[in-house]
N, C-alpha and C. Protein backbone atom coordinates (compact mmCIF):
# COMPACT_ATOMS: atom_id res chain seq x y z
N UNK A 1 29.26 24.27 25.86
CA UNK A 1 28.77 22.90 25.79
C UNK A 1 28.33 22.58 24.36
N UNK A 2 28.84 21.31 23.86
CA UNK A 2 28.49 20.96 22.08
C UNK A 2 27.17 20.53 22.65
N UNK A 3 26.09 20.92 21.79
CA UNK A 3 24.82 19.69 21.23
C UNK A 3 25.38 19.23 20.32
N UNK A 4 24.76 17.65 20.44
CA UNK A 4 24.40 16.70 19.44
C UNK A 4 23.84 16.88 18.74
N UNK A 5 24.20 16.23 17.45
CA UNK A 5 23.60 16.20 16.14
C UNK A 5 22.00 15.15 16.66
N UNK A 6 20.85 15.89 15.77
CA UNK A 6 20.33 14.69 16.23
C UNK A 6 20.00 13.24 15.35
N UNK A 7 19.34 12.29 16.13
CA UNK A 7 19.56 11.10 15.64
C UNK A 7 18.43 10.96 14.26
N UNK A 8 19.10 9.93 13.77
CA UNK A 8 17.40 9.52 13.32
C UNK A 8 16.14 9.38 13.76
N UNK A 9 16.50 8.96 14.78
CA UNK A 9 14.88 8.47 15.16
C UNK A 9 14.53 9.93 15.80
N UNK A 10 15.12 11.03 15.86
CA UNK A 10 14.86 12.46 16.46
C UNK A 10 14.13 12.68 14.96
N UNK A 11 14.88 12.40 14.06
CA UNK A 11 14.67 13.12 12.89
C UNK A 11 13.05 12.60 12.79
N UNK A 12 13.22 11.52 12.37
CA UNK A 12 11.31 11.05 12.43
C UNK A 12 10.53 11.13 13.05
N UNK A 13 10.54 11.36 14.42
CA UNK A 13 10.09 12.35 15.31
C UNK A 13 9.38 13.25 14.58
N UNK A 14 10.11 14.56 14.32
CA UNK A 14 10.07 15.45 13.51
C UNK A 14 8.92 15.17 12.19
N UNK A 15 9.64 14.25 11.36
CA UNK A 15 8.87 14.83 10.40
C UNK A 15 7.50 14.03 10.36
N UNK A 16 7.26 12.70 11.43
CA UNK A 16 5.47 12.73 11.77
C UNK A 16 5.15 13.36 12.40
N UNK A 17 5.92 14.45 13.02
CA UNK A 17 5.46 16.00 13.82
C UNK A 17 4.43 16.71 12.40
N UNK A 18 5.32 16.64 11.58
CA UNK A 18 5.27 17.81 10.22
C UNK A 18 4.30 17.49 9.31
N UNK A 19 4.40 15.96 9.22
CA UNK A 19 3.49 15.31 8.31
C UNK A 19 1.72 15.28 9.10
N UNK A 20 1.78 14.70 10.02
CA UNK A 20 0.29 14.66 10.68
C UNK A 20 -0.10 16.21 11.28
N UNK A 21 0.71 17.09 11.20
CA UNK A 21 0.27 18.46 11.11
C UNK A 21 -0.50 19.05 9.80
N UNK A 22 -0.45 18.01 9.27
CA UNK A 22 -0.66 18.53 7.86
C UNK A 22 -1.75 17.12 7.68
N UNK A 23 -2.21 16.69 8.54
CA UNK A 23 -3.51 15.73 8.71
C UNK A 23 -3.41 14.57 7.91
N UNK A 24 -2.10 13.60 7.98
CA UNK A 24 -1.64 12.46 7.47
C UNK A 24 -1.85 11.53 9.17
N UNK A 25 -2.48 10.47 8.69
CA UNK A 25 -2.13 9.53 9.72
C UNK A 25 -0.64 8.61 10.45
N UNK A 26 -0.30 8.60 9.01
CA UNK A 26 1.14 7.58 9.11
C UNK A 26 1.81 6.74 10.17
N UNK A 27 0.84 5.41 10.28
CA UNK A 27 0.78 4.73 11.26
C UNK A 27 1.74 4.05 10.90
N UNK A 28 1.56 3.08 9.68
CA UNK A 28 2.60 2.53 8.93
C UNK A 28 4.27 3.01 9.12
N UNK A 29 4.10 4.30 8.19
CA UNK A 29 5.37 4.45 8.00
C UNK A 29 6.23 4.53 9.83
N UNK A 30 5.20 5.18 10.88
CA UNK A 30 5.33 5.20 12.25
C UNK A 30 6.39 4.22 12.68
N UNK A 31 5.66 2.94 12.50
CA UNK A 31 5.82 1.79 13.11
C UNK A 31 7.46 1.48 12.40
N UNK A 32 7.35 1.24 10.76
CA UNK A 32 8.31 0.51 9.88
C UNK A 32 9.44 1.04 10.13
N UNK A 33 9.24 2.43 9.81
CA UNK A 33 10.92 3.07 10.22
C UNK A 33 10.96 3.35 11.45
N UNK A 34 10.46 3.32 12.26
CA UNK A 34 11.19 3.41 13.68
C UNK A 34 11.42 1.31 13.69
N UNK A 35 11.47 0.97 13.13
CA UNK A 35 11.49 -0.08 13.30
C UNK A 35 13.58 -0.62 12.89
N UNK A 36 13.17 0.05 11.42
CA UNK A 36 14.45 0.55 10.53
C UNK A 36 15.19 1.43 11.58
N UNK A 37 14.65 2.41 12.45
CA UNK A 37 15.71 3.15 13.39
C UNK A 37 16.54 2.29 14.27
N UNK A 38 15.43 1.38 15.04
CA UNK A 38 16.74 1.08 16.22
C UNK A 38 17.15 -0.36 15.37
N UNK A 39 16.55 -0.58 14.30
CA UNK A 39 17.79 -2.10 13.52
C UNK A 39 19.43 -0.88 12.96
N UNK A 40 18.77 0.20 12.71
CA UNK A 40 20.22 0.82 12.72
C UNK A 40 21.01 1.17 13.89
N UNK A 41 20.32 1.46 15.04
CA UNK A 41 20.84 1.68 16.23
C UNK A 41 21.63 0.70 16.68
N UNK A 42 20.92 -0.76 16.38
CA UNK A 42 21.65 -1.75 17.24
C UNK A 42 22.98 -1.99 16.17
N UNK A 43 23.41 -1.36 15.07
CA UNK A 43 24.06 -1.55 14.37
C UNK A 43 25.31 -0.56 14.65
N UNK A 44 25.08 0.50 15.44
CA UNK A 44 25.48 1.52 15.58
C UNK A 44 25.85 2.93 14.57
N UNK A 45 24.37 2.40 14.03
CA UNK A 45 24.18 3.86 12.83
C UNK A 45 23.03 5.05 13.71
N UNK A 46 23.51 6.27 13.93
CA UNK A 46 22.68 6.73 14.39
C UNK A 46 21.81 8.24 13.38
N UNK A 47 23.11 8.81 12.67
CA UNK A 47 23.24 9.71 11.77
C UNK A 47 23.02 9.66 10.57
N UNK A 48 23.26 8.70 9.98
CA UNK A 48 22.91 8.24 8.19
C UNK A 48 23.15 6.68 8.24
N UNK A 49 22.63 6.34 7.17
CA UNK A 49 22.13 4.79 6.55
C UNK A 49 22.76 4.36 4.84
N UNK A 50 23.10 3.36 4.76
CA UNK A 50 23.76 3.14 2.89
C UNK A 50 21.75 2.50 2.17
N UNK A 51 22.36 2.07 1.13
CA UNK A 51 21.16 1.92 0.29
C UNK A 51 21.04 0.45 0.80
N UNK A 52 22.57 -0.08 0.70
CA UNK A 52 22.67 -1.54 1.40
C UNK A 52 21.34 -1.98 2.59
N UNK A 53 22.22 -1.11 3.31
CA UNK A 53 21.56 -1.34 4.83
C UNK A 53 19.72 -1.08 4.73
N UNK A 54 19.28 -0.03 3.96
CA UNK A 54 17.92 -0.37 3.78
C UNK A 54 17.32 -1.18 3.01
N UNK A 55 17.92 -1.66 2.08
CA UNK A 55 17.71 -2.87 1.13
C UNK A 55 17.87 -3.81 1.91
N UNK A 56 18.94 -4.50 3.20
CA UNK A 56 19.04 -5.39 3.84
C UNK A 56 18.20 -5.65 4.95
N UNK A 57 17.41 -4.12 5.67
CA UNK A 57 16.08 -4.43 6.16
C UNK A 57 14.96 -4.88 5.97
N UNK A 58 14.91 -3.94 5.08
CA UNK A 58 13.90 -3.92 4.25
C UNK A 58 13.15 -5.79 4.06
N UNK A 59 14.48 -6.48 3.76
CA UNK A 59 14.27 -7.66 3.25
C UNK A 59 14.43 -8.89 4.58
N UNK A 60 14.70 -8.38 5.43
CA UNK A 60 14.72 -9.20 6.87
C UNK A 60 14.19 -10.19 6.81
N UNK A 61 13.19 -10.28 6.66
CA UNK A 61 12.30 -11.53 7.12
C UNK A 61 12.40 -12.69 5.26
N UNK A 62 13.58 -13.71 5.26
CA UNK A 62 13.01 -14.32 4.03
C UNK A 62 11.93 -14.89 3.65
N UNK A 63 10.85 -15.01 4.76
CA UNK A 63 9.73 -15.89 4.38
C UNK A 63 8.79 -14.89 4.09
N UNK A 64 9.29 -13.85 4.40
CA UNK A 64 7.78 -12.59 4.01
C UNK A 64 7.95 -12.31 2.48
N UNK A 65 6.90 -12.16 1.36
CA UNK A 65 6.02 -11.98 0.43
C UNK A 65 7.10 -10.53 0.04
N UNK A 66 7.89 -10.94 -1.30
CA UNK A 66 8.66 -10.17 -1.89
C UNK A 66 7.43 -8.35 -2.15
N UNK A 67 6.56 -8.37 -2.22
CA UNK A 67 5.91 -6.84 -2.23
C UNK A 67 5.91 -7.06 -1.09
N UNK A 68 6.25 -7.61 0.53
CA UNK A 68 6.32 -6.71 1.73
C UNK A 68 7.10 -6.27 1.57
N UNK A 69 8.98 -6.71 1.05
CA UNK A 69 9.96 -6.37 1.01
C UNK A 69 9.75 -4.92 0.07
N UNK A 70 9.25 -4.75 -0.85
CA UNK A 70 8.97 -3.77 -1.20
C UNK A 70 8.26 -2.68 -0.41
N UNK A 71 6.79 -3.06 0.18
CA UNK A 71 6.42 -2.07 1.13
C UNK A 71 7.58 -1.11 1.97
N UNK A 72 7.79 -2.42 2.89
CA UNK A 72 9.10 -1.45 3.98
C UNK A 72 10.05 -0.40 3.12
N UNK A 73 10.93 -0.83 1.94
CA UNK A 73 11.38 -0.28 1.56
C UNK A 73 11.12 1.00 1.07
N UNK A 74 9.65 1.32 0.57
CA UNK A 74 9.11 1.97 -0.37
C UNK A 74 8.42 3.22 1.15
N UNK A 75 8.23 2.73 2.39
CA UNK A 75 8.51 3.88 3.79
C UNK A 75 9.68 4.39 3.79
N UNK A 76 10.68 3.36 3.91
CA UNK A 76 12.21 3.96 4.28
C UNK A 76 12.29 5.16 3.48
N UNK A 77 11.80 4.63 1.54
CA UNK A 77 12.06 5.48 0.58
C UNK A 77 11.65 7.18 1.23
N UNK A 78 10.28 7.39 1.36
CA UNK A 78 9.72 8.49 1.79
C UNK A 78 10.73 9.14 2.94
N UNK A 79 10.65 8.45 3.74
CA UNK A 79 11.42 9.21 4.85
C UNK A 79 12.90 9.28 4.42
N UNK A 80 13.51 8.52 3.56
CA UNK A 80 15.22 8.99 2.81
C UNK A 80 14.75 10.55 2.42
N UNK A 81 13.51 10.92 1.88
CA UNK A 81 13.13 11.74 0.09
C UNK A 81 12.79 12.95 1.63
N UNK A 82 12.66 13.09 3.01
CA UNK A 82 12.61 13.57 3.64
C UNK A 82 13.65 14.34 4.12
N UNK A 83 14.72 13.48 4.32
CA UNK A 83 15.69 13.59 5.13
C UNK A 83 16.80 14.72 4.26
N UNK A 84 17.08 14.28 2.78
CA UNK A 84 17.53 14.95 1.55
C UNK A 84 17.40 16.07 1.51
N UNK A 85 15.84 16.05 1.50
CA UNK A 85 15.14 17.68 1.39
C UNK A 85 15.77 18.54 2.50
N UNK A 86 16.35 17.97 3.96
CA UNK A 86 16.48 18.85 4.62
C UNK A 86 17.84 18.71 4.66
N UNK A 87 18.81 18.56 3.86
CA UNK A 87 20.05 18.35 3.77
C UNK A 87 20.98 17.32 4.72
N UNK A 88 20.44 16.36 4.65
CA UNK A 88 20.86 15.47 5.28
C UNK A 88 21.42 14.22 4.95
N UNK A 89 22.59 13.73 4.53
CA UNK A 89 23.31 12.70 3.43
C UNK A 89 22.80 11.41 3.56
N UNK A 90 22.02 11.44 2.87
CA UNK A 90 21.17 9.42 2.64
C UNK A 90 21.26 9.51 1.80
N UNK A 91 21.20 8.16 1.14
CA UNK A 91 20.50 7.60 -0.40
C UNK A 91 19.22 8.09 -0.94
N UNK A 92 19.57 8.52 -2.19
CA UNK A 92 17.94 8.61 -2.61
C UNK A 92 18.06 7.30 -2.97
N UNK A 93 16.42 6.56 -2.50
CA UNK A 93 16.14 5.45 -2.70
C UNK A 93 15.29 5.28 -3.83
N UNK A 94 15.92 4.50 -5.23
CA UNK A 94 15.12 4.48 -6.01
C UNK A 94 13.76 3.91 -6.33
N UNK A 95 12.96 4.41 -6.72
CA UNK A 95 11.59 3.55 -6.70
C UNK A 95 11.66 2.58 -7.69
N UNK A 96 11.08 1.30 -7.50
CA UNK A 96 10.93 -0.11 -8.24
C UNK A 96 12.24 -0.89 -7.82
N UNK A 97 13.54 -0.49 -6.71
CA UNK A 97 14.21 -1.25 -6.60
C UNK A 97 14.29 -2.58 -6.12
N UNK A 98 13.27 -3.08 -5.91
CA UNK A 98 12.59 -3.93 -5.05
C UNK A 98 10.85 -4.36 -5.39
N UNK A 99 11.06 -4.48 -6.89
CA UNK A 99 9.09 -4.20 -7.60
C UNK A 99 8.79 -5.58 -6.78
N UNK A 100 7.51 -5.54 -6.84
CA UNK A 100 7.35 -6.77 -6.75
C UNK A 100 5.25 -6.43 -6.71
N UNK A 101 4.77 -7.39 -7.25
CA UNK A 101 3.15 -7.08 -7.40
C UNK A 101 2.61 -8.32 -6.01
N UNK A 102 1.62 -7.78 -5.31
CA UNK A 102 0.91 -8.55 -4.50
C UNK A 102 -0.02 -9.44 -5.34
N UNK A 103 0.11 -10.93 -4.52
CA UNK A 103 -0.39 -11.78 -5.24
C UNK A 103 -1.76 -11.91 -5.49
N UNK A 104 -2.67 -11.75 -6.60
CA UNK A 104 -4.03 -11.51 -6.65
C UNK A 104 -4.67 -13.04 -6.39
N UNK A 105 -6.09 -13.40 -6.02
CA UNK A 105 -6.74 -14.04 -5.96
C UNK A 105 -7.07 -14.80 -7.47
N UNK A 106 -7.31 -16.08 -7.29
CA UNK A 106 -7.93 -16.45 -8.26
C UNK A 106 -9.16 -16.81 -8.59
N UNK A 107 -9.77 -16.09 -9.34
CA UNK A 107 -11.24 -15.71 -9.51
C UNK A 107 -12.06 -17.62 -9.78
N UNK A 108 -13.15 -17.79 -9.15
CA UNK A 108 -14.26 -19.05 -9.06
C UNK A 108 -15.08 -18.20 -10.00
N UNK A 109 -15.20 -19.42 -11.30
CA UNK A 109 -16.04 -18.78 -12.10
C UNK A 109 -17.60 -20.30 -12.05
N UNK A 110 -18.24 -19.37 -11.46
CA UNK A 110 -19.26 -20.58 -11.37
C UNK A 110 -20.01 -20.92 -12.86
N UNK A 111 -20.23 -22.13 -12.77
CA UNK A 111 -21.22 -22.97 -13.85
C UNK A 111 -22.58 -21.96 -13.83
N UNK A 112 -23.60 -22.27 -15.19
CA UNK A 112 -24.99 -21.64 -14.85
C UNK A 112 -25.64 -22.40 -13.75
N UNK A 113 -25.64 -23.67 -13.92
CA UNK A 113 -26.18 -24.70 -12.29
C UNK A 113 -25.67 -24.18 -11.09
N UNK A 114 -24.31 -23.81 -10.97
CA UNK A 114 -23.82 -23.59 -9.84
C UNK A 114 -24.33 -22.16 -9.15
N UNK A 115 -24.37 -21.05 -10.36
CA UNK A 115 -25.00 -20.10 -9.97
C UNK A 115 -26.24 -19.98 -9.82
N UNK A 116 -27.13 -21.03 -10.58
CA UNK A 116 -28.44 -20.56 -10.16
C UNK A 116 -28.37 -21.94 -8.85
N UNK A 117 -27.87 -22.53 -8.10
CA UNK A 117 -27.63 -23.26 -6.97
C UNK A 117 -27.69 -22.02 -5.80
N UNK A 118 -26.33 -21.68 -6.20
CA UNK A 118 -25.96 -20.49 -5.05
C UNK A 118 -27.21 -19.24 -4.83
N UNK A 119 -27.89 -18.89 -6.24
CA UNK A 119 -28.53 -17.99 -5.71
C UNK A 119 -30.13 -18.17 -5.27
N UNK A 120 -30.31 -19.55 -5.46
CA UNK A 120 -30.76 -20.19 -4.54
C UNK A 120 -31.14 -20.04 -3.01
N UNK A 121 -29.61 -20.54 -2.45
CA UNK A 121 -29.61 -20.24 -1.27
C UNK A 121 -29.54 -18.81 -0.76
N UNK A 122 -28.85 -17.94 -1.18
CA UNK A 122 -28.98 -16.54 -0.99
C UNK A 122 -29.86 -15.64 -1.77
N UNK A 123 -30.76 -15.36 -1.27
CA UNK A 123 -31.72 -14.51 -1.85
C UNK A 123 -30.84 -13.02 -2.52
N UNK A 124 -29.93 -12.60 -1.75
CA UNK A 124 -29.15 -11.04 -2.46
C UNK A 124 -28.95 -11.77 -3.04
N UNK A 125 -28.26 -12.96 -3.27
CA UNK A 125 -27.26 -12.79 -4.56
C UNK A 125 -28.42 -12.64 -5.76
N UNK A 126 -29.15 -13.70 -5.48
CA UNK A 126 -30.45 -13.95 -7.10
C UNK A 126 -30.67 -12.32 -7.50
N UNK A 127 -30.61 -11.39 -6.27
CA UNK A 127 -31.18 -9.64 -7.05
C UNK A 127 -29.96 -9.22 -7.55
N UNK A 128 -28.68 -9.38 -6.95
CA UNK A 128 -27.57 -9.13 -7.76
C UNK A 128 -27.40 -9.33 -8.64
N UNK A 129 -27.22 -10.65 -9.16
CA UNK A 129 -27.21 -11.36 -10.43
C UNK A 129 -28.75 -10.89 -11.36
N UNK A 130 -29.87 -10.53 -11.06
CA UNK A 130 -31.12 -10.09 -11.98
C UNK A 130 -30.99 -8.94 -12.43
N UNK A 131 -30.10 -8.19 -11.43
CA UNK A 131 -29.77 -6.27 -11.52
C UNK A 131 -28.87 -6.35 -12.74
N UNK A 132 -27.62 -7.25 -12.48
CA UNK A 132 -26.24 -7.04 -13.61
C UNK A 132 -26.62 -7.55 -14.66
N UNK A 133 -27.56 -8.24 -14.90
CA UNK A 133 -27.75 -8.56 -16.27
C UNK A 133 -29.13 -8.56 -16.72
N UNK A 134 -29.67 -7.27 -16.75
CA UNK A 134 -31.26 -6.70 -16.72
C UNK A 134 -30.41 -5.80 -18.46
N UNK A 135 -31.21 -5.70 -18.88
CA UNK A 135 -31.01 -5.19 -20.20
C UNK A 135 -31.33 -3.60 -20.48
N UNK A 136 -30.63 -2.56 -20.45
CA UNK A 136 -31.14 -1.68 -19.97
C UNK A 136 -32.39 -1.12 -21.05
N UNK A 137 -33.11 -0.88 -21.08
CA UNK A 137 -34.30 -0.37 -22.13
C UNK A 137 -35.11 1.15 -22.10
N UNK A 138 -35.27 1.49 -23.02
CA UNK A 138 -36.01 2.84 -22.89
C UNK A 138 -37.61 3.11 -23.36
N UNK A 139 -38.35 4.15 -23.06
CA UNK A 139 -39.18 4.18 -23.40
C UNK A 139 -39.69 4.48 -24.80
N UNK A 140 -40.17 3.88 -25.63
CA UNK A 140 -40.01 4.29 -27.09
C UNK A 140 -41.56 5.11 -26.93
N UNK A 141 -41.96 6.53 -27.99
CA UNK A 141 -42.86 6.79 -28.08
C UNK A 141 -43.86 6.26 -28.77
N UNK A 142 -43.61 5.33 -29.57
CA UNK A 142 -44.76 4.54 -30.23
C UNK A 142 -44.84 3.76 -29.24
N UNK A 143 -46.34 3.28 -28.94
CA UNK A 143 -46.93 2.16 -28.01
C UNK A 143 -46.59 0.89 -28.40
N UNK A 144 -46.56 -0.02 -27.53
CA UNK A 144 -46.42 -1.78 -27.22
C UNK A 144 -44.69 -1.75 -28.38
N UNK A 145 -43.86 -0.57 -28.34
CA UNK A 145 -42.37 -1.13 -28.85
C UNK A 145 -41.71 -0.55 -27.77
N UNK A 146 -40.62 -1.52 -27.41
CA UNK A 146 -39.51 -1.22 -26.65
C UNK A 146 -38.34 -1.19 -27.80
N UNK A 147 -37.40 -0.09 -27.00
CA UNK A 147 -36.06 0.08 -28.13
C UNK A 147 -35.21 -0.43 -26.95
N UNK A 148 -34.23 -1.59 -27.31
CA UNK A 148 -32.92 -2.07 -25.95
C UNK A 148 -31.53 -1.14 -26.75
N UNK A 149 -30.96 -0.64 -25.40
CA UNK A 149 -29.77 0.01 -25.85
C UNK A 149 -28.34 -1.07 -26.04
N UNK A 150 -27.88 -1.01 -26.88
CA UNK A 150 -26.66 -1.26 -26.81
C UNK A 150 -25.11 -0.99 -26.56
């Protein structure tokens, strides 16, 4: 009787067997590539994947935030850099093929009114704001002089 080769999604099986044996959570990668498994399944890839095809997951959704497209990809990557190691024909997936930076916030820089408004109403903030900009000083041994550090 032949056994089967096994599948991918056997394979990842496996190696969050290997990996959370080794006290990794990998919920993420859990979810993403088994996610990537059966979009290959329904494709009828069960054995290996092109760079295409994870670049074309990867990017599924056009309205999602070019660093998600990176995230997914950058799981697939790990579990390709897995699969290799154990001789198994994938793409190495290059890192930055897909850069992309998450979009940062833009910082509210309050007025002196506005801040002494706000800390006002919030009592932490007024000790926050008295703490960060307290001058740090030392004790000088001559009496009634302070020395401020710079």
């Amino acid at each position: 009787m032949m056994t089967q080769d096994p599948t991918l999604r056997d394979r990842l099986d496996d190696y969050l067997v290997m990996r959370r044996s080794l006290g990794f959570q990998l919920n993420d990668i859990e979810r993403q590539v088994g996610l990537f498994c059966t979009w290959l399944v329904a494709r009828g890839q069960t054995q290996t994947f092109s760079l295409d095809e994870a670049v074309t997951w990867a990017r599924l959704n056009p309205d999602a935030h070019p660093s998600w497209w990176a995230t997914r990809l950058s799981l697939v990557r790990r579990f390709a850099a897995y699969l290799n190691a154990n001789g198994i024909e994938v793409p190495v997936i290059p890192s930055g093929l897909l850069p992309a930076r998450k979009p940062r916030a833009v910082p509210f820089i309050y007025s002196q009114e506005g801040g002494f408004k706000l800390s006002l109403q919030h009592p932490v903030i007024d000790r926050v704001q008295t703490t960060a900009y307290r001058v740090p000083q030392q004790v000088s041994p001559t009496p009634n002089v302070c020395v401020v550090d710079h």
